[in-house]
PDB file of N, CA and C in Angstrom:
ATOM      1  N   UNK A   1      11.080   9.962 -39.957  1.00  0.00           N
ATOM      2  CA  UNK A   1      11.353  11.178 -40.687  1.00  0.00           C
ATOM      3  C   UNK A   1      12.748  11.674 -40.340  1.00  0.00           C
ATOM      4  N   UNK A   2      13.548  11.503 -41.118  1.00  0.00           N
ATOM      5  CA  UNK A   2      15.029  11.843 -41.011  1.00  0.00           C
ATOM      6  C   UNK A   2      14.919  13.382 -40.948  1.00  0.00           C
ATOM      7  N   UNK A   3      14.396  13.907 -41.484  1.00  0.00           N
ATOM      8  CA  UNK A   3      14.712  15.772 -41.433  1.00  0.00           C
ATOM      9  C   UNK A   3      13.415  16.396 -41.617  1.00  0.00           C
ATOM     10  N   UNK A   4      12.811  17.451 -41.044  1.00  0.00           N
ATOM     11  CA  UNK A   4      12.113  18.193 -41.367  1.00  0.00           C
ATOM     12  C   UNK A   4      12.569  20.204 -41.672  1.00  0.00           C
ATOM     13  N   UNK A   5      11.641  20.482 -42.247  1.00  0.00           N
ATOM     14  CA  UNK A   5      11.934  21.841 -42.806  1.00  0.00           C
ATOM     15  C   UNK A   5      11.315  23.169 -41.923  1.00  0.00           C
ATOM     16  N   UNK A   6      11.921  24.238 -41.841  1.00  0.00           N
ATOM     17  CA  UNK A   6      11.419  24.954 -40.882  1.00  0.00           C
ATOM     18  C   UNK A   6      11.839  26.150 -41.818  1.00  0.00           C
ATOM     19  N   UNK A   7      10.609  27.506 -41.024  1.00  0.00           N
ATOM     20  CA  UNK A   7      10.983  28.632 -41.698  1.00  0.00           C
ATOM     21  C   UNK A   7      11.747  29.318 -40.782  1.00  0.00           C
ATOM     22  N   UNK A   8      12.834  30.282 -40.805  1.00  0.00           N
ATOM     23  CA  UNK A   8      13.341  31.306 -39.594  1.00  0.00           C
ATOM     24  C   UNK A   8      12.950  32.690 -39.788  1.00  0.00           C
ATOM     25  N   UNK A   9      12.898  33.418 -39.011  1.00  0.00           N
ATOM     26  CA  UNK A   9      12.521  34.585 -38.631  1.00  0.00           C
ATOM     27  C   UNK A   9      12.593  35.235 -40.287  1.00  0.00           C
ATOM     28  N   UNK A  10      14.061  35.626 -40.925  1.00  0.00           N
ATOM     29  CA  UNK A  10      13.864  36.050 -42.201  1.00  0.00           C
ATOM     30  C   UNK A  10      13.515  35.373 -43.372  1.00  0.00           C
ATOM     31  N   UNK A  11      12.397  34.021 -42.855  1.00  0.00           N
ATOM     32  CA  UNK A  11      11.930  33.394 -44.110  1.00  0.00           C
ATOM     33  C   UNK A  11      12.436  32.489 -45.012  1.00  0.00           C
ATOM     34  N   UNK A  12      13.868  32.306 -44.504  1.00  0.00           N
ATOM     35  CA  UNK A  12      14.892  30.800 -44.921  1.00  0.00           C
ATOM     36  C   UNK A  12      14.176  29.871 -44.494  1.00  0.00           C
ATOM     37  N   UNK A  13      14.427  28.890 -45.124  1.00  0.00           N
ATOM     38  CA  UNK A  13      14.013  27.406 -45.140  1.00  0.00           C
ATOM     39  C   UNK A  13      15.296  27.076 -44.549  1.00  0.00           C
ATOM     40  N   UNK A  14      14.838  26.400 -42.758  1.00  0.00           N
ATOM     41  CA  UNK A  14      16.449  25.916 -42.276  1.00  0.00           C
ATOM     42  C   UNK A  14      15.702  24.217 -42.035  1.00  0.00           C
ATOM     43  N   UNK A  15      16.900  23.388 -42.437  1.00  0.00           N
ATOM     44  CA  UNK A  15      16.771  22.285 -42.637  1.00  0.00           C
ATOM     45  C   UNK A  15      16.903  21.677 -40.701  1.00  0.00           C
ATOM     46  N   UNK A  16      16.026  20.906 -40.324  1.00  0.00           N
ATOM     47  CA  UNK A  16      16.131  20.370 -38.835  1.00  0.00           C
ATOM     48  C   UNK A  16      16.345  18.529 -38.833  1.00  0.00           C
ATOM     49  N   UNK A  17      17.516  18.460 -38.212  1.00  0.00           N
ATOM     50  CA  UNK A  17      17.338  16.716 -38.193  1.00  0.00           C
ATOM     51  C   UNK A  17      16.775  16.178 -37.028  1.00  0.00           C
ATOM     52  N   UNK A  18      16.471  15.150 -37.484  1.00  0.00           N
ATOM     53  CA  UNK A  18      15.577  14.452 -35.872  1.00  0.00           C
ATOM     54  C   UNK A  18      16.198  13.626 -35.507  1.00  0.00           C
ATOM     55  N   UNK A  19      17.471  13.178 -36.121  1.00  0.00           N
ATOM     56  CA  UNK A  19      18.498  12.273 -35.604  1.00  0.00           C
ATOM     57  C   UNK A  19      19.073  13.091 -34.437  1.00  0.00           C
ATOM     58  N   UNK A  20      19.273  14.349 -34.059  1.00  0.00           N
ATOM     59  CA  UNK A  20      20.104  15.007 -33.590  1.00  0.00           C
ATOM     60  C   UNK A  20      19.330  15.602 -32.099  1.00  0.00           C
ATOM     61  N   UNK A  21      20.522  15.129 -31.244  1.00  0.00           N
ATOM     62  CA  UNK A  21      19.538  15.965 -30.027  1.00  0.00           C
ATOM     63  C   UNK A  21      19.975  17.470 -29.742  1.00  0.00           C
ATOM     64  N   UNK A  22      18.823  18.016 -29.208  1.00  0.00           N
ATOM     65  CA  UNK A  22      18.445  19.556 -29.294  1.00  0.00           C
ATOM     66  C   UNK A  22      19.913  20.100 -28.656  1.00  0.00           C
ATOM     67  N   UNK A  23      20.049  19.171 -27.731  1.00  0.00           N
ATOM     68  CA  UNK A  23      21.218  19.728 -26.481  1.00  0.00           C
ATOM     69  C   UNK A  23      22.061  18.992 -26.537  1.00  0.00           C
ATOM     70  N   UNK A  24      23.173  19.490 -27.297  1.00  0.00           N
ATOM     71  CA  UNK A  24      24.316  18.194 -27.744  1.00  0.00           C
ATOM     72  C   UNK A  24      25.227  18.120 -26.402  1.00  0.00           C
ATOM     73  N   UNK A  25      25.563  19.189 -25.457  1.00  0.00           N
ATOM     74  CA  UNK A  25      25.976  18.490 -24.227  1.00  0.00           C
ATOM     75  C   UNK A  25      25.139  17.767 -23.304  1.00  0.00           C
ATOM     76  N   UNK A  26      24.017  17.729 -23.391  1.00  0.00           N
ATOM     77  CA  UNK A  26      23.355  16.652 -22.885  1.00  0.00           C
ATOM     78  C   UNK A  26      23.680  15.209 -23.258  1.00  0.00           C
ATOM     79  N   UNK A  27      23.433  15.026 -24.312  1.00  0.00           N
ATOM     80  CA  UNK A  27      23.932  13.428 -24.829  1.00  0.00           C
ATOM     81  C   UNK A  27      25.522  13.384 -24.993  1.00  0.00           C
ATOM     82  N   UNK A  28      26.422  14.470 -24.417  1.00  0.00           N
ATOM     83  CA  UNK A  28      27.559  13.788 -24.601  1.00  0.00           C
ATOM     84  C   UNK A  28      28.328  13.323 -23.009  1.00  0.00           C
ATOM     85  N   UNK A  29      26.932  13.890 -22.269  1.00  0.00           N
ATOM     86  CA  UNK A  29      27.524  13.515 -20.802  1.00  0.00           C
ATOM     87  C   UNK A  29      27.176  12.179 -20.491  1.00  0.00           C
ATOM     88  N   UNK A  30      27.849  11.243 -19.617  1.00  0.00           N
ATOM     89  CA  UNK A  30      27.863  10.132 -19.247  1.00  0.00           C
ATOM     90  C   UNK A  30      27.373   9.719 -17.923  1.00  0.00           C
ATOM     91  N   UNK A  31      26.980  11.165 -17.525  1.00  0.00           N
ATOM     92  CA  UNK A  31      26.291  10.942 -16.023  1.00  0.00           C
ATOM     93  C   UNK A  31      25.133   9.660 -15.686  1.00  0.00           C
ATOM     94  N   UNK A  32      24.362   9.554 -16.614  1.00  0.00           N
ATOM     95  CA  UNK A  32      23.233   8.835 -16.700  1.00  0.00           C
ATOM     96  C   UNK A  32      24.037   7.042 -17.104  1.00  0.00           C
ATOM     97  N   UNK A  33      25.212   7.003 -17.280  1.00  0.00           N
ATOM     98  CA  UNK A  33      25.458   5.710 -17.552  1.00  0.00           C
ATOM     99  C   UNK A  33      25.896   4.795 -16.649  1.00  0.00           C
ATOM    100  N   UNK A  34      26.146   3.567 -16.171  1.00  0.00           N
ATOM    101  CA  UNK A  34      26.513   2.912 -15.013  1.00  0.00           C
ATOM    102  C   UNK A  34      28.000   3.201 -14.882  1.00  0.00           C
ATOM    103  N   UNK A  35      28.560   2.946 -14.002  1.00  0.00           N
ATOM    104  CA  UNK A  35      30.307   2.855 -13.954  1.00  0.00           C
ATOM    105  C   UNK A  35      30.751   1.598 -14.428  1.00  0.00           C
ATOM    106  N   UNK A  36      31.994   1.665 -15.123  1.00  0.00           N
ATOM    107  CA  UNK A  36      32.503   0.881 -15.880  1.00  0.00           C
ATOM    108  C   UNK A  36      32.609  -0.653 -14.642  1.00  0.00           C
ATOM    109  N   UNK A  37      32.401  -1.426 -14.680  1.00  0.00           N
ATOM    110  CA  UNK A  37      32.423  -2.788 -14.172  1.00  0.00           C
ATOM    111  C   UNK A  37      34.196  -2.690 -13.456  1.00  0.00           C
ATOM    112  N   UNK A  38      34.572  -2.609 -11.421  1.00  0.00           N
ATOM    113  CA  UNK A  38      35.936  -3.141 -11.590  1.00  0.00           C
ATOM    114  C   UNK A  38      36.226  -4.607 -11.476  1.00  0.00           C
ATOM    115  N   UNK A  39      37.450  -4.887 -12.178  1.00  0.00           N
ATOM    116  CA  UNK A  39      37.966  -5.879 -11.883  1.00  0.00           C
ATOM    117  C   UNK A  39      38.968  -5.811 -10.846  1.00  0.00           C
ATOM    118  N   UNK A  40      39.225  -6.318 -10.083  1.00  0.00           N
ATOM    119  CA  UNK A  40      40.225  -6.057  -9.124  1.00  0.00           C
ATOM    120  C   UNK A  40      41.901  -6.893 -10.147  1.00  0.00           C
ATOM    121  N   UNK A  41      42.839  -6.121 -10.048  1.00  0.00           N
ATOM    122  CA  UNK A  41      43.945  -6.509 -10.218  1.00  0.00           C
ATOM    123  C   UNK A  41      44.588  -7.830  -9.708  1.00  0.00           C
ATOM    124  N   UNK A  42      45.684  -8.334 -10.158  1.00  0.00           N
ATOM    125  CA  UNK A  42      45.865  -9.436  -9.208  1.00  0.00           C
ATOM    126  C   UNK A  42      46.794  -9.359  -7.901  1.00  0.00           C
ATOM    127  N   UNK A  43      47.477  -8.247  -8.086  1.00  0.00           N
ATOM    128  CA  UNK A  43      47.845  -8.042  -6.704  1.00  0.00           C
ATOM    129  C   UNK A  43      46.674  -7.141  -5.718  1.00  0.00           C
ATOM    130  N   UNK A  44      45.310  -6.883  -6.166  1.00  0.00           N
ATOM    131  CA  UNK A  44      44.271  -6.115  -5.230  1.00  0.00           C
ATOM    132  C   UNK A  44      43.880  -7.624  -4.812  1.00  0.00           C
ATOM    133  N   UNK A  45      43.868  -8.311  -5.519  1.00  0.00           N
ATOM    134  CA  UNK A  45      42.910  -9.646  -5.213  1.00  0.00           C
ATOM    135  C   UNK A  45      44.032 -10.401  -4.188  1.00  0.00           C
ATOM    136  N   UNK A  46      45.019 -10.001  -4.233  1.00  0.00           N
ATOM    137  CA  UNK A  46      45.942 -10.554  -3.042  1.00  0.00           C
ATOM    138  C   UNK A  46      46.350  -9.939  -1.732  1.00  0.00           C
ATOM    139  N   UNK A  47      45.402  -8.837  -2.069  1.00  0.00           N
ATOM    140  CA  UNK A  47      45.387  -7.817  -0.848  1.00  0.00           C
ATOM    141  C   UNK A  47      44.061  -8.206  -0.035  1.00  0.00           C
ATOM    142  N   UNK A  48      42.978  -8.317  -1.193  1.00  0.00           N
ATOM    143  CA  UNK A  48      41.731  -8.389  -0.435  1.00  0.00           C
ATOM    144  C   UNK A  48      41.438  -9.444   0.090  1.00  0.00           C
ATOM    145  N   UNK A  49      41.887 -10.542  -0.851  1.00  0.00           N
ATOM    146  CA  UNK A  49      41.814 -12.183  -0.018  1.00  0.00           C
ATOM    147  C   UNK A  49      42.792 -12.415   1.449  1.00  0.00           C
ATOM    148  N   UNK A  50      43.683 -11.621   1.274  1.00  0.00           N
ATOM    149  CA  UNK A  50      44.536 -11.589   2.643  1.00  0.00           C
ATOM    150  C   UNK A  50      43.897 -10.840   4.129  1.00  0.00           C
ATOM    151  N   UNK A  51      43.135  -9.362   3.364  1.00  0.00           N
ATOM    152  CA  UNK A  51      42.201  -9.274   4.451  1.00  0.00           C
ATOM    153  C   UNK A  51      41.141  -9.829   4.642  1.00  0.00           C
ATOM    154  N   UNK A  52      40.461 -10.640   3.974  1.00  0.00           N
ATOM    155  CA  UNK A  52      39.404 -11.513   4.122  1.00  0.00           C
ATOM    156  C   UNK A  52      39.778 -12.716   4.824  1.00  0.00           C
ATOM    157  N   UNK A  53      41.302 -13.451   4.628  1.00  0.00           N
ATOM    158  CA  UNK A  53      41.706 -14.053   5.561  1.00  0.00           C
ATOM    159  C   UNK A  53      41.595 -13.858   7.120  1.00  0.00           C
ATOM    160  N   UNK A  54      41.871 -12.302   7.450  1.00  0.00           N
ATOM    161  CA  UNK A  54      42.216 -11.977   8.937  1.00  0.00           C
ATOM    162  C   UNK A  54      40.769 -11.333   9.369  1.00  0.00           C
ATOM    163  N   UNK A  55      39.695 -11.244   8.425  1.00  0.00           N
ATOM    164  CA  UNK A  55      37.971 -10.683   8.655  1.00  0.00           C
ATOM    165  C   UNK A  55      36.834 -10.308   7.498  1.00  0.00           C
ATOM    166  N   UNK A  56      36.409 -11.279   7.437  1.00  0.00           N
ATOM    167  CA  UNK A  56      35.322 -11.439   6.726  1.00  0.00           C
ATOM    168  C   UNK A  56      33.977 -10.095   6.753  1.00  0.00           C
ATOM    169  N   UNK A  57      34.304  -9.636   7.755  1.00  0.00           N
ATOM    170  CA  UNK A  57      33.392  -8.573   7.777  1.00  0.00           C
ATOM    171  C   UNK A  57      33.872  -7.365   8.058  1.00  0.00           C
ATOM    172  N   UNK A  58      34.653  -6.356   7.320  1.00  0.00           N
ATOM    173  CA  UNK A  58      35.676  -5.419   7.310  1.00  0.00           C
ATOM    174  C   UNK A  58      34.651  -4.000   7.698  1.00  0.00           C
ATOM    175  N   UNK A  59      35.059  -3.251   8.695  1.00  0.00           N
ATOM    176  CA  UNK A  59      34.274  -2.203   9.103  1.00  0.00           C
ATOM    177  C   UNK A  59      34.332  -1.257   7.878  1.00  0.00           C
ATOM    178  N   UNK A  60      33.895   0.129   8.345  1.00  0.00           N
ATOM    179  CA  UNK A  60      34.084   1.304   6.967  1.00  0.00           C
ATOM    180  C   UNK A  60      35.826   1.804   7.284  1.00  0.00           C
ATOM    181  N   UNK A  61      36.010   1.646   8.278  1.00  0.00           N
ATOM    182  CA  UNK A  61      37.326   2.119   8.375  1.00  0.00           C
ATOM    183  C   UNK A  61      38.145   1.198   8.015  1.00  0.00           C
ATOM    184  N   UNK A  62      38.407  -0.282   7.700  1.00  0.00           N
ATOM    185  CA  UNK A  62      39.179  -1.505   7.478  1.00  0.00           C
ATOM    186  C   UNK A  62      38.936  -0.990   5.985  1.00  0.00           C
ATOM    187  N   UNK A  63      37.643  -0.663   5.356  1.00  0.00           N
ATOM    188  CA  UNK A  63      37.767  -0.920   3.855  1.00  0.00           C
ATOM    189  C   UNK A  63      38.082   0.701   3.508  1.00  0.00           C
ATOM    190  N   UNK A  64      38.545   1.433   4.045  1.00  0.00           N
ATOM    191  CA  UNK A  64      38.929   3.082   3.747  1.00  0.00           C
ATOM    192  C   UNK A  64      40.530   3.187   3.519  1.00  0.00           C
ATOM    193  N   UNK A  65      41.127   1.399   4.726  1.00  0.00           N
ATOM    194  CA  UNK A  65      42.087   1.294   4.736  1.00  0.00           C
ATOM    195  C   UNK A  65      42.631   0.682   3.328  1.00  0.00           C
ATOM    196  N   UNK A  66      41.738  -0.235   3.244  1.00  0.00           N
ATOM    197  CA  UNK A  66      42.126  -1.032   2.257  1.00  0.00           C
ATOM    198  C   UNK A  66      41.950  -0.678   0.719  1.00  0.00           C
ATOM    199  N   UNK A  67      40.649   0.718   0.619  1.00  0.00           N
ATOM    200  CA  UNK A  67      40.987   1.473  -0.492  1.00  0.00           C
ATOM    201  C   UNK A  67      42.376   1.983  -1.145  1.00  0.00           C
ATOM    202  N   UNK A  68      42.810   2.541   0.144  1.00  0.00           N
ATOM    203  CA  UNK A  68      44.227   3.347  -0.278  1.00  0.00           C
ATOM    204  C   UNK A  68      45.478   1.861  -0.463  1.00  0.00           C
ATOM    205  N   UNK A  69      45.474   0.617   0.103  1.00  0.00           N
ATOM    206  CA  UNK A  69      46.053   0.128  -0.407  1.00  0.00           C
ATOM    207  C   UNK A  69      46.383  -0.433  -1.686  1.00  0.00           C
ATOM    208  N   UNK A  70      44.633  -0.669  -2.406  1.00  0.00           N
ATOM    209  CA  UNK A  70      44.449  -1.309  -3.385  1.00  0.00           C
ATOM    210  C   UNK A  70      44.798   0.107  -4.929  1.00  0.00           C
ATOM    211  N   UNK A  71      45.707  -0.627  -5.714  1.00  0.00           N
ATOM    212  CA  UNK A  71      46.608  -0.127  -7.141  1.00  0.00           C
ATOM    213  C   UNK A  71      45.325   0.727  -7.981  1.00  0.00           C
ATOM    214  N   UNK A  72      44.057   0.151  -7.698  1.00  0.00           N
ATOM    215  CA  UNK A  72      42.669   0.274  -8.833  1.00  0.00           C
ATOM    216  C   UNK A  72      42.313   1.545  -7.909  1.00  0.00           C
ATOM    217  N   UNK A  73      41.572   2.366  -8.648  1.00  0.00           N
ATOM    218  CA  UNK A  73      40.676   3.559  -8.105  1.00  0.00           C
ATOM    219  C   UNK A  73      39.517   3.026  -7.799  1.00  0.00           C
ATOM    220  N   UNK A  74      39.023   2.382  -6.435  1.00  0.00           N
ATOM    221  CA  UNK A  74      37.974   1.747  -6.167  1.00  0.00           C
ATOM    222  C   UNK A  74      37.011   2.417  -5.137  1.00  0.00           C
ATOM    223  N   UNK A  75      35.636   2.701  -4.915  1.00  0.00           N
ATOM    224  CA  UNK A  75      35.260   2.953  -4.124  1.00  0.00           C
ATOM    225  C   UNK A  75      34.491   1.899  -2.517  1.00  0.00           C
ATOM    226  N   UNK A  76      34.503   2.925  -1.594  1.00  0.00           N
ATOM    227  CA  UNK A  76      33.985   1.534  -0.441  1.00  0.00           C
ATOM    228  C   UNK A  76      33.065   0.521  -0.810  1.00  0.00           C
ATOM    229  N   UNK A  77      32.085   1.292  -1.490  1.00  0.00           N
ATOM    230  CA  UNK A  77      30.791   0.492  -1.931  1.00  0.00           C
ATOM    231  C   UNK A  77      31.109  -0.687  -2.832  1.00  0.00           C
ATOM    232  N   UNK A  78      32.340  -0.274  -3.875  1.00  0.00           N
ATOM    233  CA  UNK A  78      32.739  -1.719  -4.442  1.00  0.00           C
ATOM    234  C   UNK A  78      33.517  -2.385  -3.596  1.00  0.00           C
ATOM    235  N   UNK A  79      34.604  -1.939  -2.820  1.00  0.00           N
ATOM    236  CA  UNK A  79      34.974  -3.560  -1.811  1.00  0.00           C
ATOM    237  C   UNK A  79      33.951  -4.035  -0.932  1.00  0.00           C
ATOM    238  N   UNK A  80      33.217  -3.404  -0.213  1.00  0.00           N
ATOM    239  CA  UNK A  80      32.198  -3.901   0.272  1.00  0.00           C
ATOM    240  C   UNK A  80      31.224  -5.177  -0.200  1.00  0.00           C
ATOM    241  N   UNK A  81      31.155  -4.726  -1.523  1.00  0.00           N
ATOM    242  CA  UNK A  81      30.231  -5.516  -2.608  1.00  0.00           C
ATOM    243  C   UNK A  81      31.300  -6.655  -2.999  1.00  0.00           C
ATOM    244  N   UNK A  82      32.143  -6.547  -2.912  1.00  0.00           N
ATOM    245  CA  UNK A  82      33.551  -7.503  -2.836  1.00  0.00           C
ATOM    246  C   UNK A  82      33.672  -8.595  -1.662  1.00  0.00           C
ATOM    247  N   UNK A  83      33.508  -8.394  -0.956  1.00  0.00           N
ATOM    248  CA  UNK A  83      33.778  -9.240   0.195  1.00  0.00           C
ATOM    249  C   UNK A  83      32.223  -9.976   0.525  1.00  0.00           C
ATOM    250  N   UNK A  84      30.923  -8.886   0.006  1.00  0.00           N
ATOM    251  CA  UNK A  84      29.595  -9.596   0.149  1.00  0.00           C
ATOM    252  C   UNK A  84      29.828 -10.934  -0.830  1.00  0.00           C
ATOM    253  N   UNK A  85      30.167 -10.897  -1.919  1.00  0.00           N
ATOM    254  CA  UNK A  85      30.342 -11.665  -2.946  1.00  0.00           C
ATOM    255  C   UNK A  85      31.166 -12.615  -2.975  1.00  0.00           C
ATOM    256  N   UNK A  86      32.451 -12.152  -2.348  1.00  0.00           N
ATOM    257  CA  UNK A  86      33.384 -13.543  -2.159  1.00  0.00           C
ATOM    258  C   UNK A  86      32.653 -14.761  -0.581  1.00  0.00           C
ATOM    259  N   UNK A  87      32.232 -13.850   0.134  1.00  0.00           N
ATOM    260  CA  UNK A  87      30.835 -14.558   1.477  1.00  0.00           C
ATOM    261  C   UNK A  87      30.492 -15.848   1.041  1.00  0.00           C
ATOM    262  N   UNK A  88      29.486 -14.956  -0.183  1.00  0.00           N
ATOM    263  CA  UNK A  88      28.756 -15.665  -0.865  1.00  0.00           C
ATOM    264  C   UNK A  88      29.062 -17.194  -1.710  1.00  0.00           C
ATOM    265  N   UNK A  89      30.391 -16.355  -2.314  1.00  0.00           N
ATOM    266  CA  UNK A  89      30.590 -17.561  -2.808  1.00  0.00           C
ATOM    267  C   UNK A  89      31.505 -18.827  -2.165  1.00  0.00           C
ATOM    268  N   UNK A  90      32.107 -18.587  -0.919  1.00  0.00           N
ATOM    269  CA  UNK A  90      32.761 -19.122  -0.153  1.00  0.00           C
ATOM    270  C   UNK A  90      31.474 -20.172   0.304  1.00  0.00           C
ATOM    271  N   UNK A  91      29.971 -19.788   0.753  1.00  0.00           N
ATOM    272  CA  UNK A  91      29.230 -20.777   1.183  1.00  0.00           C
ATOM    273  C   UNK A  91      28.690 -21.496   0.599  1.00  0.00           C
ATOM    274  N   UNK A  92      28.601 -21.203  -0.945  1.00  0.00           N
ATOM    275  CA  UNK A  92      27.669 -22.094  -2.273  1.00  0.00           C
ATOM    276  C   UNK A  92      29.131 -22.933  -2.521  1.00  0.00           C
ATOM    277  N   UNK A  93      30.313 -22.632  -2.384  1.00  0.00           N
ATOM    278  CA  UNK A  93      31.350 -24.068  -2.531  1.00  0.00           C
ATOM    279  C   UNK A  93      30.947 -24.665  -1.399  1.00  0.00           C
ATOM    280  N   UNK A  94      30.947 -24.159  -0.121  1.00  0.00           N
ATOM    281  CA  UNK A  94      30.950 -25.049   1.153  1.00  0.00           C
ATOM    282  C   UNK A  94      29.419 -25.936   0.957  1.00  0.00           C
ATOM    283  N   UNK A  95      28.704 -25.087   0.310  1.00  0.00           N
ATOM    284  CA  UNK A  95      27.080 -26.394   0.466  1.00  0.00           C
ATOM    285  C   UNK A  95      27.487 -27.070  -0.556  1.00  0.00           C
ATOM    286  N   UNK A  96      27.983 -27.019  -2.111  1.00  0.00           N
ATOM    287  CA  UNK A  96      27.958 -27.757  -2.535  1.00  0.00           C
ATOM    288  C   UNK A  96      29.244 -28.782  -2.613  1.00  0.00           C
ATOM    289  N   UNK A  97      30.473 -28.639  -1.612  1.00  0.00           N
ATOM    290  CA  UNK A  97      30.950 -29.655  -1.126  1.00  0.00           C
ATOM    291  C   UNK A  97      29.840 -30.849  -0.118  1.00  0.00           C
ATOM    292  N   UNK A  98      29.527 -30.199   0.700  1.00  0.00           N
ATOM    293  CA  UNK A  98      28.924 -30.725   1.661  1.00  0.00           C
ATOM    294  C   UNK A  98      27.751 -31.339   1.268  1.00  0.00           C
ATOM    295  N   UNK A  99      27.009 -31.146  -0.140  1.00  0.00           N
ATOM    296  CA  UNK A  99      26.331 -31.813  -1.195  1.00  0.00           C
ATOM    297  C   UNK A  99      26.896 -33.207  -1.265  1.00  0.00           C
ATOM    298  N   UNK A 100      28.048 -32.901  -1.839  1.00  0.00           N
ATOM    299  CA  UNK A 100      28.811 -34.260  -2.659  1.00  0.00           C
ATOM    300  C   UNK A 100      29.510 -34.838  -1.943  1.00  0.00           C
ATOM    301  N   UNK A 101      30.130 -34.734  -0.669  1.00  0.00           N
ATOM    302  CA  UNK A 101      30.415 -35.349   0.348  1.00  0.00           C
ATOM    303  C   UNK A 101      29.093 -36.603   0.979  1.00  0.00           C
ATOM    304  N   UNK A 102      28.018 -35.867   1.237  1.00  0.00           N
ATOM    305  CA  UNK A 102      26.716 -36.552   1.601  1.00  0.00           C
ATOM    306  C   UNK A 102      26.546 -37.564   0.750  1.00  0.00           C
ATOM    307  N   UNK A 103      26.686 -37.297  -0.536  1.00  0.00           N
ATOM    308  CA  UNK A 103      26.358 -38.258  -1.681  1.00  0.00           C
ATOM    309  C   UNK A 103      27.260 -39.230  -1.821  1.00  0.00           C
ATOM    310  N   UNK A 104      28.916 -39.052  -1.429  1.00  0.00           N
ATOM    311  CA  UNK A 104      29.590 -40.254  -1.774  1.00  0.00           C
ATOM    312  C   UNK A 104      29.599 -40.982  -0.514  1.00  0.00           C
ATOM    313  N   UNK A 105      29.076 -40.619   0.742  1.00  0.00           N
ATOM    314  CA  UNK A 105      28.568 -41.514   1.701  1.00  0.00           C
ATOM    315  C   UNK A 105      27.604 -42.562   1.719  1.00  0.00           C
ATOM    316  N   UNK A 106      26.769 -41.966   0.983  1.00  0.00           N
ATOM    317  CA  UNK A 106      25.438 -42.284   0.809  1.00  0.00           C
ATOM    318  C   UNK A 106      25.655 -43.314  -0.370  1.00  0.00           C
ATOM    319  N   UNK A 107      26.439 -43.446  -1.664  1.00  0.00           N
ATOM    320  CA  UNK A 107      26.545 -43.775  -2.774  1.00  0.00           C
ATOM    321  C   UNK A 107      28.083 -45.256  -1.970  1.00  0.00           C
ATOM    322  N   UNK A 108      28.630 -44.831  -0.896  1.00  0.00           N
ATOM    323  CA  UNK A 108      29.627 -45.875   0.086  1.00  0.00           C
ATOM    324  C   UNK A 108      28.566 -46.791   0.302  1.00  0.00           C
ATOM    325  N   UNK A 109      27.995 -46.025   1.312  1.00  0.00           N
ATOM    326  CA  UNK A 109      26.620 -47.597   2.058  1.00  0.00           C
ATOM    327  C   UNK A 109      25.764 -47.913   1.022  1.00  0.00           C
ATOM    328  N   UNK A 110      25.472 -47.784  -0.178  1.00  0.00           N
ATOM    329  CA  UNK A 110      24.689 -48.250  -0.777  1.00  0.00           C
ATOM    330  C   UNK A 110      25.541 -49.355  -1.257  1.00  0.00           C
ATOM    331  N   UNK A 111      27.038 -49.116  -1.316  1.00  0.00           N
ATOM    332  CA  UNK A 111      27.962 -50.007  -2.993  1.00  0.00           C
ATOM    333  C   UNK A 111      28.205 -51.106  -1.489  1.00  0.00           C
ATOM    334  N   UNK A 112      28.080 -50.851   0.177  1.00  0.00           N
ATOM    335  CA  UNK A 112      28.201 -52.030   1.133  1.00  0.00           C
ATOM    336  C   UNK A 112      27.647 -52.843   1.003  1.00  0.00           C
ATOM    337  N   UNK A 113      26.063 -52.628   1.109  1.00  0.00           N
ATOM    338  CA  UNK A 113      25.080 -52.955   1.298  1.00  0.00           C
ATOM    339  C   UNK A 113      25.194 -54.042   0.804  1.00  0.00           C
ATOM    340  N   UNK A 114      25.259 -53.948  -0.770  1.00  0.00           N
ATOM    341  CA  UNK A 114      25.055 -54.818  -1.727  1.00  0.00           C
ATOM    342  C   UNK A 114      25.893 -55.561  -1.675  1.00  0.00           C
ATOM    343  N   UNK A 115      26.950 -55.790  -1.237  1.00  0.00           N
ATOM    344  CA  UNK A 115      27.927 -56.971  -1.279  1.00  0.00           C
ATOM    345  C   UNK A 115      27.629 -58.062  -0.318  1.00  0.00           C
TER     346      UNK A 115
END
């Protein structure tokens, strides 16, 4: 039902939409929405990989430091979540080197064997 009809106090017929919310600053606030996704810049990403070079596990005060260095308006909780993530992905290359390393050993003594 796109619209319904209502009477007002002096007996007008006032037209009501149901598309429309009651409290238009309610739906125009953004409080309720996630924060925009950061990307780190490429000189933040040359800041942060440089301190990730000298510590992988940066206290609250290393990353308070490294807020004010970094160009982006970032909060702790995102470098934090930054350095969990680069961790992360630093050890899924290292297993899956260490995967395919195993395998071309393994795939060596097999191609010996046979000769």
């Amino acid at each position: 039902l796109p619209s319904t009809e209502d009477s007002s106090d002096n007996g007008q017929k006032v037209q009501i939409s149901q598309n429309q919310p009651k409290n238009p600053q309610i739906s125009q606030s953004n409080s309720h929405l996630p924060k925009k996704r950061w990307r780190p810049t490429t000189d933040d990403l040359l800041i942060l990989k440089s301190s990730f070079a000298t510590n992988q596990f940066p206290s609250s005060s290393d990353q308070t430091n490294l807020q004010s260095k970094l160009k982006s308006k970032v909060t702790e909780k995102q470098i934090s979540a930054w350095f969990i993530h680069h961790r992360e992905k630093l050890r899924k290359l290292k297993n899956h080197h260490h995967h395919h390393d195993a395998h071309d050993a393994n795939l060596d003594q097999s191609l010996q064997s046979r000769q």
